[in-house]
C-alpha atoms as a PDB file:
ATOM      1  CA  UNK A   1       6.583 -40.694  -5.706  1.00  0.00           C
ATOM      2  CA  UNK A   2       6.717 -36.805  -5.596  1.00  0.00           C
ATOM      3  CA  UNK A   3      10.062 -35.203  -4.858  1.00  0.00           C
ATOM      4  CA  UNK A   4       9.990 -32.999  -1.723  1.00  0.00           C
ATOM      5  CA  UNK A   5       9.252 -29.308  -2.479  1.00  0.00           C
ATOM      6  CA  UNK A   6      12.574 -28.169  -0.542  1.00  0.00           C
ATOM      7  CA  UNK A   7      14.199 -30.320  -3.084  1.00  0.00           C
ATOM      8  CA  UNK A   8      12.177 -29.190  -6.374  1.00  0.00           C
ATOM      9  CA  UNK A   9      14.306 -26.437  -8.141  1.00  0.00           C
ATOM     10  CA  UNK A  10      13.600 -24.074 -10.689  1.00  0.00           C
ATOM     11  CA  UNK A  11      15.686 -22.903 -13.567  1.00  0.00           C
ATOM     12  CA  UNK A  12      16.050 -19.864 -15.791  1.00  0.00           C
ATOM     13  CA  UNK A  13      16.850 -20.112 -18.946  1.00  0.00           C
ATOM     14  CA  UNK A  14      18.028 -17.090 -21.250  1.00  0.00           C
ATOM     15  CA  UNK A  15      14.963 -16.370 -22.816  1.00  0.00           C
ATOM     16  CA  UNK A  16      13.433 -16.006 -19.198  1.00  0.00           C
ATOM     17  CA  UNK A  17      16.524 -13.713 -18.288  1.00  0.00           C
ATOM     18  CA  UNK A  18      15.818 -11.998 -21.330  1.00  0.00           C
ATOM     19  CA  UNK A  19      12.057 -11.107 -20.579  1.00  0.00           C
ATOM     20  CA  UNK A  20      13.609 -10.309 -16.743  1.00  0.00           C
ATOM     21  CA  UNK A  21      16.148  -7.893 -18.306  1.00  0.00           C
ATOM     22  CA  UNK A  22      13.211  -6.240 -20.259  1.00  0.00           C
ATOM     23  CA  UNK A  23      10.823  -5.743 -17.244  1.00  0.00           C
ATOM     24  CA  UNK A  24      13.430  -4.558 -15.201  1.00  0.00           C
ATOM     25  CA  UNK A  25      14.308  -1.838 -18.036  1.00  0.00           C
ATOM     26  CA  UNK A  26      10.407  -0.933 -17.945  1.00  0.00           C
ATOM     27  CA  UNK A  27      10.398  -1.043 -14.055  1.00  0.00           C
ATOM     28  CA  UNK A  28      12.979   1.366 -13.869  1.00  0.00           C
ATOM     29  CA  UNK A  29      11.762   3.914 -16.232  1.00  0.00           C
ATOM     30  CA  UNK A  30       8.363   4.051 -14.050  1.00  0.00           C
ATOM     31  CA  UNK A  31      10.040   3.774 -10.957  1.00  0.00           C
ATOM     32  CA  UNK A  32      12.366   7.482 -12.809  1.00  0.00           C
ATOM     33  CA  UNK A  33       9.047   8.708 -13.960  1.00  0.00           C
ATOM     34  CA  UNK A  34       7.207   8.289 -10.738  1.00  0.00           C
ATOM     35  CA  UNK A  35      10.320  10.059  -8.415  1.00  0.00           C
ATOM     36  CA  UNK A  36       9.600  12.549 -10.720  1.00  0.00           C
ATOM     37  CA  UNK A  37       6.161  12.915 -10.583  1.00  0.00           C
ATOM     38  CA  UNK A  38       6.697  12.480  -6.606  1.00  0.00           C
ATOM     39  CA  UNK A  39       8.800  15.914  -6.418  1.00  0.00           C
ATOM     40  CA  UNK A  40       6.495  17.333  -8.796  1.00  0.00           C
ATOM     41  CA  UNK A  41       3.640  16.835  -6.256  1.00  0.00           C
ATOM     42  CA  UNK A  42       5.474  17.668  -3.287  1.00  0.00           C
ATOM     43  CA  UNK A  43       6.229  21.395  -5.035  1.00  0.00           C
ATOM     44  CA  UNK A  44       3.507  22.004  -6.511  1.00  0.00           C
ATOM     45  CA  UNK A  45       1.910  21.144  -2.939  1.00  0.00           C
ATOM     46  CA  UNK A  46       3.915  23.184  -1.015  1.00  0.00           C
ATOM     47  CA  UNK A  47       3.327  25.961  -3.767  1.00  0.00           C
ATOM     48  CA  UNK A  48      -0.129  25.821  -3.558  1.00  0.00           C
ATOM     49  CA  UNK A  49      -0.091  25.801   0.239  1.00  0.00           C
ATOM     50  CA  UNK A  50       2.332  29.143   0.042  1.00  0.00           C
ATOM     51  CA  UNK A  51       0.126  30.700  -2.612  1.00  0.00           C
ATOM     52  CA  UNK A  52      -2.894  30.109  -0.512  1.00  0.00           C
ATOM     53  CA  UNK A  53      -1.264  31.029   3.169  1.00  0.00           C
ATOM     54  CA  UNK A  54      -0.014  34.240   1.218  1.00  0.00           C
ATOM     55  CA  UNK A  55      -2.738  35.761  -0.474  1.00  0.00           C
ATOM     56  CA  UNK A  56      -5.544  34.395   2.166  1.00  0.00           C
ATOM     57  CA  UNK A  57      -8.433  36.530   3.219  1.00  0.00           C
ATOM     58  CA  UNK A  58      -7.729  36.920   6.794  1.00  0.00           C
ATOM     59  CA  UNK A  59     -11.045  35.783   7.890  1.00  0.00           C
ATOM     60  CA  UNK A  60     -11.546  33.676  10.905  1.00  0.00           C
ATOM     61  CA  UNK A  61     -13.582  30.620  10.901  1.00  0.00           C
ATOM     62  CA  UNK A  62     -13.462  30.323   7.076  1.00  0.00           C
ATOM     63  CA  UNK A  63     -12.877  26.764   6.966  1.00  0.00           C
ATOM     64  CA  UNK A  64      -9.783  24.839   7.317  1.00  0.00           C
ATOM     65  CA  UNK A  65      -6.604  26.984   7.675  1.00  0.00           C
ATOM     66  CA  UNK A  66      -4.230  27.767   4.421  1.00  0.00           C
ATOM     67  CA  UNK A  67      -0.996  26.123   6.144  1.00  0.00           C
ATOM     68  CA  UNK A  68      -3.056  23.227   6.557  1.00  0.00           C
ATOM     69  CA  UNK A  69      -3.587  22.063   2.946  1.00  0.00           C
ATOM     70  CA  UNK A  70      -0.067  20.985   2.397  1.00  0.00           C
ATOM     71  CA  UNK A  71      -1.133  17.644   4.806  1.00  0.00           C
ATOM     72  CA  UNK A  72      -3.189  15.863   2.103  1.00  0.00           C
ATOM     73  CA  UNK A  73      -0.719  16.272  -0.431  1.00  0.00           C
ATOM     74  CA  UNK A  74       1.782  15.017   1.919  1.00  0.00           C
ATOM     75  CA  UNK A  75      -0.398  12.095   2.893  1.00  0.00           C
ATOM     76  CA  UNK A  76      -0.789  11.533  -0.940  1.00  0.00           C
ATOM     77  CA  UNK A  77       3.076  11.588  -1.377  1.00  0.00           C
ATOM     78  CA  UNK A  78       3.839   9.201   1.351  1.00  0.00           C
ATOM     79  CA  UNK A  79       1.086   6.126  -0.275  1.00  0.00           C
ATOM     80  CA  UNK A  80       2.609   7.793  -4.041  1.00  0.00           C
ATOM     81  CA  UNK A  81       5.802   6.907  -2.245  1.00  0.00           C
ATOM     82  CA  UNK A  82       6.236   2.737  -1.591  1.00  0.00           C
ATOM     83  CA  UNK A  83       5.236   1.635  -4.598  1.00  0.00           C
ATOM     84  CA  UNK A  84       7.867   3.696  -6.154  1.00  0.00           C
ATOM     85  CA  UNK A  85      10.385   2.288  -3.964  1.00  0.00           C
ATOM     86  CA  UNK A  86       9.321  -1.296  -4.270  1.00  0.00           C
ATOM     87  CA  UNK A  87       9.233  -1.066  -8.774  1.00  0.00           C
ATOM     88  CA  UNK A  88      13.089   0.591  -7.881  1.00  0.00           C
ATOM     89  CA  UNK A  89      14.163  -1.647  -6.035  1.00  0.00           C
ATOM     90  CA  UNK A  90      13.131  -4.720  -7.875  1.00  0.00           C
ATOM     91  CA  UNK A  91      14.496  -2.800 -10.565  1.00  0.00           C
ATOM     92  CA  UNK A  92      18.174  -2.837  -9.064  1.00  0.00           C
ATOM     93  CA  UNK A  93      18.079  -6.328  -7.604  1.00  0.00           C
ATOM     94  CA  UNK A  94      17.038  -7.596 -11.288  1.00  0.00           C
ATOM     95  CA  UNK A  95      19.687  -5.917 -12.589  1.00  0.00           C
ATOM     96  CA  UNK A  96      22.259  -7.330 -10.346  1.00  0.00           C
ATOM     97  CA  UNK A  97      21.019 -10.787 -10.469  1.00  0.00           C
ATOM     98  CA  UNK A  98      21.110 -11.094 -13.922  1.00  0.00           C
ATOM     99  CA  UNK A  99      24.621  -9.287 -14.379  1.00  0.00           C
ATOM    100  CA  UNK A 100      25.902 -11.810 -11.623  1.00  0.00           C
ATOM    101  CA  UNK A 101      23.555 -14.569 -11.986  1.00  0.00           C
ATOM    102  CA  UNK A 102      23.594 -14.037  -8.033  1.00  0.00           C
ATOM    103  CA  UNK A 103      20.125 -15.781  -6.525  1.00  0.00           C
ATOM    104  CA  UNK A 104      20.158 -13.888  -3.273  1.00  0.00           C
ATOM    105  CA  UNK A 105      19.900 -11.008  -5.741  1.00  0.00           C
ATOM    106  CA  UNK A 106      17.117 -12.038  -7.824  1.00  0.00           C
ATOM    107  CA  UNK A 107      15.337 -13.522  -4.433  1.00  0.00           C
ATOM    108  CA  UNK A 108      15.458  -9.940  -3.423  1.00  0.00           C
ATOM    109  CA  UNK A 109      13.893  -8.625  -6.664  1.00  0.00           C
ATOM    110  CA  UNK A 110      11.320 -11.081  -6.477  1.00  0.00           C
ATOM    111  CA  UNK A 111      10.906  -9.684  -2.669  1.00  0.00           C
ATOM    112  CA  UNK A 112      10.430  -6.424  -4.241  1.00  0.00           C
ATOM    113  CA  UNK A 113       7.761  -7.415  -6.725  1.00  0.00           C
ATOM    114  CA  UNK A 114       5.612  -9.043  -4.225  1.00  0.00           C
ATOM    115  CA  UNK A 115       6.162  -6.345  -2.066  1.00  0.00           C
ATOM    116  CA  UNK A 116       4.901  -4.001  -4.691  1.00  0.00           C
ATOM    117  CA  UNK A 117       2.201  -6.422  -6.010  1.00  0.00           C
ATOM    118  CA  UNK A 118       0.953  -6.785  -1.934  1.00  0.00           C
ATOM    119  CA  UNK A 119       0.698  -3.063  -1.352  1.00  0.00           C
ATOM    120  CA  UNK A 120      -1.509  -2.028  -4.846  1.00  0.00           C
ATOM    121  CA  UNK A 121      -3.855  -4.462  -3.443  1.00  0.00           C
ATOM    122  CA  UNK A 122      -4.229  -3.125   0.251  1.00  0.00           C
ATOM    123  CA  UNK A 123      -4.394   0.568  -1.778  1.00  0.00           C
ATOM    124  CA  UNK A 124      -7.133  -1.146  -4.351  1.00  0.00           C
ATOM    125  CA  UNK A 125      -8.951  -2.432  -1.526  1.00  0.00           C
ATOM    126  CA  UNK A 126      -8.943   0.274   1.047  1.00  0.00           C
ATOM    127  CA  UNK A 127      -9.960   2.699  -2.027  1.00  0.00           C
ATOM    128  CA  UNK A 128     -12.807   0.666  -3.315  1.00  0.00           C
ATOM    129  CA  UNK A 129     -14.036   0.525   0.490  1.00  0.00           C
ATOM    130  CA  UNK A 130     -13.645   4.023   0.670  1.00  0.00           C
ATOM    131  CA  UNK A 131     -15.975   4.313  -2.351  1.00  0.00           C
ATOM    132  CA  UNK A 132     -18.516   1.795  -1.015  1.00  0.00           C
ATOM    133  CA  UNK A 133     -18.749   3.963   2.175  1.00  0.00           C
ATOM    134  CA  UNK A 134     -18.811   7.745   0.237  1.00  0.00           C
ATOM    135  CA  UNK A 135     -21.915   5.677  -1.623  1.00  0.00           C
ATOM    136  CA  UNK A 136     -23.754   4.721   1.463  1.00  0.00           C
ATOM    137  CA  UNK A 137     -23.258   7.762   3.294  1.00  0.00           C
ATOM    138  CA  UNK A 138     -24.224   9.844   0.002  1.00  0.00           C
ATOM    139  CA  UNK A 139     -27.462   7.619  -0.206  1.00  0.00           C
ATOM    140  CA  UNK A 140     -28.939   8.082   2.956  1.00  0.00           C
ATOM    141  CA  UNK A 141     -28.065  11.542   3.329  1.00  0.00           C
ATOM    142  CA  UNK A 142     -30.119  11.785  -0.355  1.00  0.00           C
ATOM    143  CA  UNK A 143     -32.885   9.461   1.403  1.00  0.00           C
ATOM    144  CA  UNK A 144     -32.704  11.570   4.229  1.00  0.00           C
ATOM    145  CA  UNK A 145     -33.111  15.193   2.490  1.00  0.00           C
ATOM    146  CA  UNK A 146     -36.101  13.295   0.120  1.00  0.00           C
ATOM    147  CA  UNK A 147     -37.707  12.786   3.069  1.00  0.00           C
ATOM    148  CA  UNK A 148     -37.385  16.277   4.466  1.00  0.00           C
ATOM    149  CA  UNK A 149     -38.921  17.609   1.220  1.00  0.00           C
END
């Protein structure tokens, strides 16, 4: 007869910690890299945006105003911004689980990682959506124009 699952346990040995201690190393230094990255885009953004608004033509009706291009890379920072926070903070919840060999700690990293793991996929799947429709649309409008020729 099968053991309950609330009863079933799971332990970690040191090699496993090991590994844990290495991923969390590798987690961090992407989490570092991608803060980085983040404030680069965010400048660079808001530079561009400046640049633009500064030295802009002046004409009405031109398109979309200079001021207004910072949105998309804000929009871009904020979805840059979660998985970020997710790879950190599994980062510092391995690292205090396996200092302290606290469970609430590494439950919390393992939180993270889901967390992290959960939201690439929404961002994989709304992207490849995207795609699909940017096909459609540019196939009909081709079908369309064809059949205006």
């Amino acid at each position: 007869m099968e053991t309950p699952l609330e009863n079933r346990k799971i332990e970690i040995g040191q090699e496993t910690l090991n590994h844990l201690n290495t991923t969390r190393k590798w987690a961090m230094f992407h989490a570092i890299i991608g803060f980085i990255f983040l404030g680069l885009i965010l400048i660079i953004g808001l530079l561009a945006g400046t640049f633009l608004t500064t030295f802009s033509s002046g004409v009405k009706g031109s398109g979309i105003p200079e001021s207004l291009m910072f949105i998309p890379v804000l929009v871009i920072a904020v979805v840059y911004f979660f998985p970020i926070l997710f790879l950190f903070r599994f980062s510092k919840h391995s690292s205090h689980a396996i200092q302290n060999l606290d469970i609430l700690e590494f439950n919390k990293a393992i939180k993270n990682l889901k967390y992290w793991f959960a939201y690439l996929g929404v961002l994989v799947i709304a992207v490849f959506s995207f795609y699909i429709v940017v096909l459609i649309v540019a196939g009909s409008s081709m079908a369309f124009l064809k059949g205006l020729g």
